[in-house]
PDB file of N, CA and C in Angstrom:
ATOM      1  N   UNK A   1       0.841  -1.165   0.000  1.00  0.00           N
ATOM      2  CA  UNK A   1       0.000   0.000   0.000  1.00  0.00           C
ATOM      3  C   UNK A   1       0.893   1.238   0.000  1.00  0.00           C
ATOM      4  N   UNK A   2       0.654   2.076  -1.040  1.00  0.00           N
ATOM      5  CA  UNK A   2       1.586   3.288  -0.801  1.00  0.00           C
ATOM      6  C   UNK A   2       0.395   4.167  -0.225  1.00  0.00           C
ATOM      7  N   UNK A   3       1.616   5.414  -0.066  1.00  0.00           N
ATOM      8  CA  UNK A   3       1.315   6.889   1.038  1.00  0.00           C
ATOM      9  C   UNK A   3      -0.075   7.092  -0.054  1.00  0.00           C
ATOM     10  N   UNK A   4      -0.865   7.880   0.793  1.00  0.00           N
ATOM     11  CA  UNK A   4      -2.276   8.367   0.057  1.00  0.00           C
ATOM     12  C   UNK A   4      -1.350   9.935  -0.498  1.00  0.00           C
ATOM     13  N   UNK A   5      -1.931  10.738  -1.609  1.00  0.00           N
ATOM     14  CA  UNK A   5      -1.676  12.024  -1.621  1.00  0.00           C
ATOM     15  C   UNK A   5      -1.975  12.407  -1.040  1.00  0.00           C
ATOM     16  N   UNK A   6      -2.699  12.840   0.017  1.00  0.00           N
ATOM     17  CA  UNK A   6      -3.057  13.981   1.091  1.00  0.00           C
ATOM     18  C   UNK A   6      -1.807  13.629   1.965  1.00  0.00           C
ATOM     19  N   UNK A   7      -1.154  12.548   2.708  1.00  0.00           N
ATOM     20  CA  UNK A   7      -0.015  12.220   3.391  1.00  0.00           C
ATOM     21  C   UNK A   7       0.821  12.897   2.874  1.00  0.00           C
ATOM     22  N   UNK A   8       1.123  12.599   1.339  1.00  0.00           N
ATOM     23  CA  UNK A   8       2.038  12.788   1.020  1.00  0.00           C
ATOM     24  C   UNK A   8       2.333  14.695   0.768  1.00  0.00           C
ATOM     25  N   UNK A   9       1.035  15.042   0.379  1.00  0.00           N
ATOM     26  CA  UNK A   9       1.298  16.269  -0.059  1.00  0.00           C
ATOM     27  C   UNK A   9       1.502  17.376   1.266  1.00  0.00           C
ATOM     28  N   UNK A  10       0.729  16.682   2.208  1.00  0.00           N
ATOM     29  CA  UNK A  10       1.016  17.363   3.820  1.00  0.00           C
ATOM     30  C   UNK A  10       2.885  17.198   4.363  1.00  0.00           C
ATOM     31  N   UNK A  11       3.330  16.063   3.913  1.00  0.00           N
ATOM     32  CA  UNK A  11       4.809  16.159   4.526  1.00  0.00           C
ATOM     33  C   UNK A  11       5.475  16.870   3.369  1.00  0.00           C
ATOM     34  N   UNK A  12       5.679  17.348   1.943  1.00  0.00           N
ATOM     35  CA  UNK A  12       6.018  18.079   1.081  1.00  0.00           C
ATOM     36  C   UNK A  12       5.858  19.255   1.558  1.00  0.00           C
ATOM     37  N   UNK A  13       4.779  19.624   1.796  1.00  0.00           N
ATOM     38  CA  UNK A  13       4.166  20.853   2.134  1.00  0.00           C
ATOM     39  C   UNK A  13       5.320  21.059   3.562  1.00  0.00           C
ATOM     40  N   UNK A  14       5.180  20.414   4.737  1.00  0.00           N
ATOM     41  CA  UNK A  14       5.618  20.652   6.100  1.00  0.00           C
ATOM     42  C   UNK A  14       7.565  20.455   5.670  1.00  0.00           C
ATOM     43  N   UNK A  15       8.461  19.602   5.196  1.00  0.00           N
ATOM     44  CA  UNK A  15       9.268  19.815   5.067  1.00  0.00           C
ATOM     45  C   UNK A  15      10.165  20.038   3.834  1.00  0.00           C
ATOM     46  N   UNK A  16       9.365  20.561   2.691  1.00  0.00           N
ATOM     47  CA  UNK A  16       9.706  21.373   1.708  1.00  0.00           C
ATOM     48  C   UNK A  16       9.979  22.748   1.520  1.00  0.00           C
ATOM     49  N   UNK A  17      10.504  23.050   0.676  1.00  0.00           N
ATOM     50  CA  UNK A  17      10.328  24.714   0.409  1.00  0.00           C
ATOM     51  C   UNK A  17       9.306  25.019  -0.013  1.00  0.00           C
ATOM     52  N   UNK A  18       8.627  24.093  -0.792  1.00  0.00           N
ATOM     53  CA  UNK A  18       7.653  24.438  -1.455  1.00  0.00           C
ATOM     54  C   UNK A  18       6.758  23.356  -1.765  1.00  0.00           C
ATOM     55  N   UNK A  19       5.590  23.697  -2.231  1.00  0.00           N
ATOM     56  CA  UNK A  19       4.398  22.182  -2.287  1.00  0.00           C
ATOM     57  C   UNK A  19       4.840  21.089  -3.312  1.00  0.00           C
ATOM     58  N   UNK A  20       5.771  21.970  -4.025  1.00  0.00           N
ATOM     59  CA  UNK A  20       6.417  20.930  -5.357  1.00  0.00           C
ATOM     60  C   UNK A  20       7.690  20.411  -4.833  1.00  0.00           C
ATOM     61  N   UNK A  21       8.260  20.635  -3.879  1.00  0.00           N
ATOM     62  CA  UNK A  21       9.792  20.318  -3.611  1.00  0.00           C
ATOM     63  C   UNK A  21       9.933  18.770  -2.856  1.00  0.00           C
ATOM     64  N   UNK A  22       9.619  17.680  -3.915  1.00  0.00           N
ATOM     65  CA  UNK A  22       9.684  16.990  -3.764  1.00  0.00           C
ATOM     66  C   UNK A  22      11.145  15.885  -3.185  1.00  0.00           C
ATOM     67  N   UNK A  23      12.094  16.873  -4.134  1.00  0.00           N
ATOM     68  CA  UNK A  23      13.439  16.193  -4.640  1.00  0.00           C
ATOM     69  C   UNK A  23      14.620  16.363  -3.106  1.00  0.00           C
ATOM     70  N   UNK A  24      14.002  17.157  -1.967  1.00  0.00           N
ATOM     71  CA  UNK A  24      14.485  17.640  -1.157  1.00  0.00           C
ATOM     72  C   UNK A  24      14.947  16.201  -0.286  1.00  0.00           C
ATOM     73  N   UNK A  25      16.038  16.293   0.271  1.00  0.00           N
ATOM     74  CA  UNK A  25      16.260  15.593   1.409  1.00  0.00           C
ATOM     75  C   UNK A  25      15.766  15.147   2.632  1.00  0.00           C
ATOM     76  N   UNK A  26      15.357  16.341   3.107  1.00  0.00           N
ATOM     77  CA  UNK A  26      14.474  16.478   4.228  1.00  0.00           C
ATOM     78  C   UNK A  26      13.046  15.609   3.714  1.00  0.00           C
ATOM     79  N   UNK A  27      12.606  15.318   2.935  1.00  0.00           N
ATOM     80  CA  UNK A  27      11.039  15.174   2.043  1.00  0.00           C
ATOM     81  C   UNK A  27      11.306  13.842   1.968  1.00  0.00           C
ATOM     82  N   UNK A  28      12.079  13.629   1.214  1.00  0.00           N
ATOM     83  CA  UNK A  28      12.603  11.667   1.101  1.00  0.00           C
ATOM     84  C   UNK A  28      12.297  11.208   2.428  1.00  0.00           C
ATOM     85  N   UNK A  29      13.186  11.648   3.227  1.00  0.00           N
ATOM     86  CA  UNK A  29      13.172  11.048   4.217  1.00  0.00           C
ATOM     87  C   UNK A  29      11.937  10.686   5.178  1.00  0.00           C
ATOM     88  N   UNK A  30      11.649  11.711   5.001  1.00  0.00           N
ATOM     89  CA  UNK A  30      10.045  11.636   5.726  1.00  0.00           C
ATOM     90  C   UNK A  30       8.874  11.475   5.518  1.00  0.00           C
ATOM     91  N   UNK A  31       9.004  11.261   4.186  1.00  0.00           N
ATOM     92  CA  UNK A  31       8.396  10.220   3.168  1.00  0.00           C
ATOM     93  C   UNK A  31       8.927   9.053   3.727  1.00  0.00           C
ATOM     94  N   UNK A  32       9.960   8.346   3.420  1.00  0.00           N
ATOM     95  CA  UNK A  32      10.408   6.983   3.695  1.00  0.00           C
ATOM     96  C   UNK A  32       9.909   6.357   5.191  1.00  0.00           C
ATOM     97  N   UNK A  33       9.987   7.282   5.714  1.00  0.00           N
ATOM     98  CA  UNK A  33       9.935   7.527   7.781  1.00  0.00           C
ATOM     99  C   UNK A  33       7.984   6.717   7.935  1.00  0.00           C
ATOM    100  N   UNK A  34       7.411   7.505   6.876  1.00  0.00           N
ATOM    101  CA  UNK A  34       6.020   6.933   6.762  1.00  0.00           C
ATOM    102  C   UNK A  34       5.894   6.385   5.898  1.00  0.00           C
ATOM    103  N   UNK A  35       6.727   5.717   5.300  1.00  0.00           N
ATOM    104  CA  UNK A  35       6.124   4.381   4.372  1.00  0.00           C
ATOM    105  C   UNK A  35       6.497   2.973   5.477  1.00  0.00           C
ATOM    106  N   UNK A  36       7.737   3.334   6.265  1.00  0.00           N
ATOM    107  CA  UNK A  36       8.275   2.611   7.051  1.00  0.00           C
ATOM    108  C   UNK A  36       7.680   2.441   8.301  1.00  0.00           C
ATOM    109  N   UNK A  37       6.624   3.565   8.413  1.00  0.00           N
ATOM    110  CA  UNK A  37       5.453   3.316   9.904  1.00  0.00           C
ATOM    111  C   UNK A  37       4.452   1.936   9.012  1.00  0.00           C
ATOM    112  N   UNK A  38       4.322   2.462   8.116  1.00  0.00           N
ATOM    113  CA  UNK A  38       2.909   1.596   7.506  1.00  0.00           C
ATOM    114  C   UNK A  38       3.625   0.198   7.046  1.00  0.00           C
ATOM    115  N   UNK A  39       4.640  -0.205   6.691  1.00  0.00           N
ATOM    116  CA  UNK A  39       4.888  -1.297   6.560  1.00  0.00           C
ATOM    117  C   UNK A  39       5.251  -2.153   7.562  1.00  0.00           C
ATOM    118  N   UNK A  40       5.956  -1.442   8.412  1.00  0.00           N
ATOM    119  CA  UNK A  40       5.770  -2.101   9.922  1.00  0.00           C
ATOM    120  C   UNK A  40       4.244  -2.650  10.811  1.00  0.00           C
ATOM    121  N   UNK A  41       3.399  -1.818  10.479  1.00  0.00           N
ATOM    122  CA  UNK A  41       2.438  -2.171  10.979  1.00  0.00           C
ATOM    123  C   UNK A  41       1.677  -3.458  10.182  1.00  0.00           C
ATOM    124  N   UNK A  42       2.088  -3.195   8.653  1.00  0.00           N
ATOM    125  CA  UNK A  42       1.965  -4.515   7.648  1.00  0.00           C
ATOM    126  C   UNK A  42       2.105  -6.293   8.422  1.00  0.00           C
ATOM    127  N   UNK A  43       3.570  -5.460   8.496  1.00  0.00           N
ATOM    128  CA  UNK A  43       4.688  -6.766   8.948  1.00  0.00           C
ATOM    129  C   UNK A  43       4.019  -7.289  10.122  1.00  0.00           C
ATOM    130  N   UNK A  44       3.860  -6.707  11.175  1.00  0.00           N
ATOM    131  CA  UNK A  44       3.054  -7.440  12.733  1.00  0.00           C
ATOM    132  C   UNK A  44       1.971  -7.911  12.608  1.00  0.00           C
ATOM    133  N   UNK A  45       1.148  -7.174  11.540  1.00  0.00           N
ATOM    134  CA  UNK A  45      -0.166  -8.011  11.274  1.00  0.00           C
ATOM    135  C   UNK A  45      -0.332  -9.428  10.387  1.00  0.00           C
ATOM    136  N   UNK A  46       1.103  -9.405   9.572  1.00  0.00           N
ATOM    137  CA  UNK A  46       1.402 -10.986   9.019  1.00  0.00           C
ATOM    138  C   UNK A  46       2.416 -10.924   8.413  1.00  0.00           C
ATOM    139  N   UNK A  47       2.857 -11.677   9.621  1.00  0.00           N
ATOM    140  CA  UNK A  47       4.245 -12.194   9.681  1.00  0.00           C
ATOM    141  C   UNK A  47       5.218 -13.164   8.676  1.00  0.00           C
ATOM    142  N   UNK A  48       4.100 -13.591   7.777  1.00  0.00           N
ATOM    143  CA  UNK A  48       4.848 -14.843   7.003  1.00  0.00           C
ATOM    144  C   UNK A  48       4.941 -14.036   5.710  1.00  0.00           C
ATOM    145  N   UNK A  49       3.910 -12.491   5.618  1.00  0.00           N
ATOM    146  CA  UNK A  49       4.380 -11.939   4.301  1.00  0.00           C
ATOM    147  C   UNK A  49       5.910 -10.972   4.145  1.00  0.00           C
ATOM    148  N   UNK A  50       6.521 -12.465   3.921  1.00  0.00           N
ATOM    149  CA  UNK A  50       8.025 -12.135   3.689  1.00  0.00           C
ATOM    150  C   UNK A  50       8.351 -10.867   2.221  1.00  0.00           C
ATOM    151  N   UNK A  51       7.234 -10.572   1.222  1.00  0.00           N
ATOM    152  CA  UNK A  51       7.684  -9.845   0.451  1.00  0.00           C
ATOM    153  C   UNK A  51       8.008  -8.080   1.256  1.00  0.00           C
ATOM    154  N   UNK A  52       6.903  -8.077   1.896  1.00  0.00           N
ATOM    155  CA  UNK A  52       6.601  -7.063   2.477  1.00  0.00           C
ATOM    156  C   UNK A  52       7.962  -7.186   3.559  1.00  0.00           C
ATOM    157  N   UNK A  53       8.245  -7.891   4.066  1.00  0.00           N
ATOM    158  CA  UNK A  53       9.410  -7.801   4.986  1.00  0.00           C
ATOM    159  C   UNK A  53      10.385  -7.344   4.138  1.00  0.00           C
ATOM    160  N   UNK A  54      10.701  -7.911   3.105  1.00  0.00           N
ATOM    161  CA  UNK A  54      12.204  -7.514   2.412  1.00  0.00           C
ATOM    162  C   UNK A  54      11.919  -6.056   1.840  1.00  0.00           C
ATOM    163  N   UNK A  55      10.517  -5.597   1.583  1.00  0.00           N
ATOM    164  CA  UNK A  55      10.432  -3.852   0.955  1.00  0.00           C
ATOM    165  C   UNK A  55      10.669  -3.107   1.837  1.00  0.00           C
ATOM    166  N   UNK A  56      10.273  -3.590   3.673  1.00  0.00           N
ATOM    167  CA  UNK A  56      10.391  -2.485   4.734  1.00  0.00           C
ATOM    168  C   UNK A  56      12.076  -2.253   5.032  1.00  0.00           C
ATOM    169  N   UNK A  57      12.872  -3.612   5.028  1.00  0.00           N
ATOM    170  CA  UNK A  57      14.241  -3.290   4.703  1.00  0.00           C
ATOM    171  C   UNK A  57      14.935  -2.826   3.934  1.00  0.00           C
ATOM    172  N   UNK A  58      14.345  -2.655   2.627  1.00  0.00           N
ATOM    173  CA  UNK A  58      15.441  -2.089   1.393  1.00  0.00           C
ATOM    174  C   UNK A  58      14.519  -0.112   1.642  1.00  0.00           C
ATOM    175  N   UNK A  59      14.164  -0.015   2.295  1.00  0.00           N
ATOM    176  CA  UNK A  59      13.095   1.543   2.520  1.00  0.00           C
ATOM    177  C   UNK A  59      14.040   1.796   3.457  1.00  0.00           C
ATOM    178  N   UNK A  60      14.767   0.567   5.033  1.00  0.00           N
ATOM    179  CA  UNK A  60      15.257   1.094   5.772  1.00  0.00           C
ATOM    180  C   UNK A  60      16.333   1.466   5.768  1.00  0.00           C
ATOM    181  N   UNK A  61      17.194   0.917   4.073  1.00  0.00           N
ATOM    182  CA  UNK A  61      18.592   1.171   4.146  1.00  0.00           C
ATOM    183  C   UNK A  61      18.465   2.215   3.167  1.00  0.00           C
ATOM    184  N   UNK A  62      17.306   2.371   2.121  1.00  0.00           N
ATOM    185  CA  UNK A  62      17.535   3.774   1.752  1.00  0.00           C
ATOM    186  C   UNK A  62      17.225   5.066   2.346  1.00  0.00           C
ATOM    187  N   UNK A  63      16.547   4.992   3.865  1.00  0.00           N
ATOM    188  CA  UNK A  63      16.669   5.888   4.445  1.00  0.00           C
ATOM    189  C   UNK A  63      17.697   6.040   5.041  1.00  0.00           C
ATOM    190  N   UNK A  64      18.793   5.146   5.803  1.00  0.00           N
ATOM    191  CA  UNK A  64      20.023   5.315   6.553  1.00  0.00           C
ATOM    192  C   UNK A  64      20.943   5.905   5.449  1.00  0.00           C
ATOM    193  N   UNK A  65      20.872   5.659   4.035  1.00  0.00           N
ATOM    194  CA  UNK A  65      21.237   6.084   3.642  1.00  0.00           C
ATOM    195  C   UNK A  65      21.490   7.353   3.348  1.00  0.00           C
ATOM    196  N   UNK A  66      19.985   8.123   2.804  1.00  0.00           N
ATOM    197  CA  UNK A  66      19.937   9.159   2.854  1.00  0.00           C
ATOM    198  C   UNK A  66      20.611  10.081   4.716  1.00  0.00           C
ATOM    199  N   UNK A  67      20.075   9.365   5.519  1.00  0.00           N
ATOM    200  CA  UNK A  67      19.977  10.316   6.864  1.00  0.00           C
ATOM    201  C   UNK A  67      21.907  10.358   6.788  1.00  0.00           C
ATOM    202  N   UNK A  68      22.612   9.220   6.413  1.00  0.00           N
ATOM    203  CA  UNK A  68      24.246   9.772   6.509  1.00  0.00           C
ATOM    204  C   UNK A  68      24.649  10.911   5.482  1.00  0.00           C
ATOM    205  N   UNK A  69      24.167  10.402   4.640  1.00  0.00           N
ATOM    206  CA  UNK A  69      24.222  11.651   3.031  1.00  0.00           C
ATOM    207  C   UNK A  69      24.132  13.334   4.504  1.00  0.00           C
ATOM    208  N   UNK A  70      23.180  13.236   4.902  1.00  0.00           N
ATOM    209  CA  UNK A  70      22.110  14.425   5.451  1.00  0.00           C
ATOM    210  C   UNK A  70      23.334  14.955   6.433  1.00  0.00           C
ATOM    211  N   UNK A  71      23.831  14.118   7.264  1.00  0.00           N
ATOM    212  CA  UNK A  71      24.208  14.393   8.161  1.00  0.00           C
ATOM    213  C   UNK A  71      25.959  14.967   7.859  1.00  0.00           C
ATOM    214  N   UNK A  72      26.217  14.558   6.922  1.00  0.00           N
ATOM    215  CA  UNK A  72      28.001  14.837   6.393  1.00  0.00           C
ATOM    216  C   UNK A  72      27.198  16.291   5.417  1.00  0.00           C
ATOM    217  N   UNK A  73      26.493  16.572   5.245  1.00  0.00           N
ATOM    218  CA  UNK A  73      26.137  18.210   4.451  1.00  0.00           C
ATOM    219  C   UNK A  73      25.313  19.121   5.204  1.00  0.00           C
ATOM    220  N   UNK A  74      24.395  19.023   6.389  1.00  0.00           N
ATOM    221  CA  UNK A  74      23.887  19.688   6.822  1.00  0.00           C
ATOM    222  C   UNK A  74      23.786  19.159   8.350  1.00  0.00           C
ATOM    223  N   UNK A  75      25.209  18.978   9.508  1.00  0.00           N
ATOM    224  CA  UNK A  75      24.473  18.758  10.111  1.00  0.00           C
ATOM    225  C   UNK A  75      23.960  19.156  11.302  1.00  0.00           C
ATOM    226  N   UNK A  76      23.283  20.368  11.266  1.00  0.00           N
ATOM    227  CA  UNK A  76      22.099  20.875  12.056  1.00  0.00           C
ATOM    228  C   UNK A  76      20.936  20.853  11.450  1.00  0.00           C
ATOM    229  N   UNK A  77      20.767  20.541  10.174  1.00  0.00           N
ATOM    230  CA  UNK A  77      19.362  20.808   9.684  1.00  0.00           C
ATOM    231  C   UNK A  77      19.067  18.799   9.904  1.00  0.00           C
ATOM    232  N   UNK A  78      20.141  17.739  10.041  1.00  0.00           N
ATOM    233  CA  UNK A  78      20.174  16.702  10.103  1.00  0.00           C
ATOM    234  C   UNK A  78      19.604  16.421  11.946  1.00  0.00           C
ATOM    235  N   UNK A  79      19.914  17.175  12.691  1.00  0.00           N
ATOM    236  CA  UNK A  79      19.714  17.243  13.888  1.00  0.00           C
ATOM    237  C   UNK A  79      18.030  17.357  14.457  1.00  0.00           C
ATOM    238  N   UNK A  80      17.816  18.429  13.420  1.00  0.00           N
ATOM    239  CA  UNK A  80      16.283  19.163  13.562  1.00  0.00           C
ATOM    240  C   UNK A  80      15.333  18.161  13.216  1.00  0.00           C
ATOM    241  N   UNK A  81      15.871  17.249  11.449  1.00  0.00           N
ATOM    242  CA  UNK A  81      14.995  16.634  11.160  1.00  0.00           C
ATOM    243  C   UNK A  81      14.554  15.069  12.041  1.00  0.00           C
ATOM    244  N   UNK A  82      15.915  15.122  12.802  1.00  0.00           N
ATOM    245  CA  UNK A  82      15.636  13.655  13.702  1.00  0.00           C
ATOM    246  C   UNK A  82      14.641  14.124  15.099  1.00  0.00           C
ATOM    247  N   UNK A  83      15.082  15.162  15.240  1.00  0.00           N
ATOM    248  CA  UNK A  83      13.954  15.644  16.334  1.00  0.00           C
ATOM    249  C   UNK A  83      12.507  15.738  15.941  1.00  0.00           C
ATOM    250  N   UNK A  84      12.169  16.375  14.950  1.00  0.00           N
ATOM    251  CA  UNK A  84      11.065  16.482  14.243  1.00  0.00           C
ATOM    252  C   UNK A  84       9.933  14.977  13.891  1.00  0.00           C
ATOM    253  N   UNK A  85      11.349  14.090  13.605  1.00  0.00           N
ATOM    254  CA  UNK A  85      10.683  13.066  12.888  1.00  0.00           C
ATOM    255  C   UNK A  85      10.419  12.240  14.251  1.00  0.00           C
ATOM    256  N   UNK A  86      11.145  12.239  15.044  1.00  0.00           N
ATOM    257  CA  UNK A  86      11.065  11.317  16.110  1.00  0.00           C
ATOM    258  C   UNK A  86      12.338   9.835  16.150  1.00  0.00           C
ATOM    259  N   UNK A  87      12.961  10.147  15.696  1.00  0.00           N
ATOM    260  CA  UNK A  87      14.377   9.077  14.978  1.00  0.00           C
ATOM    261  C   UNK A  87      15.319   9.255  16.617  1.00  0.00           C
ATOM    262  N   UNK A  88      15.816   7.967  17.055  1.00  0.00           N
ATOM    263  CA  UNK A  88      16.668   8.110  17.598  1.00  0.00           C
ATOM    264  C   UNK A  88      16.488   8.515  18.829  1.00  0.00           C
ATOM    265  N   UNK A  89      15.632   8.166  19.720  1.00  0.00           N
ATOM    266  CA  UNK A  89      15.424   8.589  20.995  1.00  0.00           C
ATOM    267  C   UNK A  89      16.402   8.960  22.127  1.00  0.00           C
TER     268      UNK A  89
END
């Protein structure tokens, strides 16, 4: 199941420059952050759907990915967005 547009266009909107600024760092990520709530919740509700297990992992390494990218170029705006997002308690 992907993000609905209203999800999606509300976190564009909240960590974009703009309603179109899709391509942003900050936006990926928090995009990814909620595809990775909803597939988790996938995963606990059935456990044997292994496809869905291997998509919530390849989402989780392209977000670690991105969040190191984030953090070696910006990192106070890398700081804000883990606070924001809730990452890393």
């Amino acid at each position: 199941m992907a993000l609905s547009k209203d999800t999606t266009a509300s976190l564009v909107s909240k960590f974009g420059a703009n309603a179109k600024d899709t391509g942003n760092t900050k936006v990926q990520i928090a995009l990814m952050t909620e595809r990775i709530k909803q597939l988790t919740a996938h995963v606990k509700q059935f456990p044997k759907d292994t496809g869905a297990n291997r998509g919530l992992l390849k989402v989780i390494g392209q977000r670690r990915k991105m969040l190191k990218y984030m953090k070696s170029t910006d990192l106070e705006g890398y700081r804000q967005l883990i606070k924001e997002l809730g990452l890393r308690k």
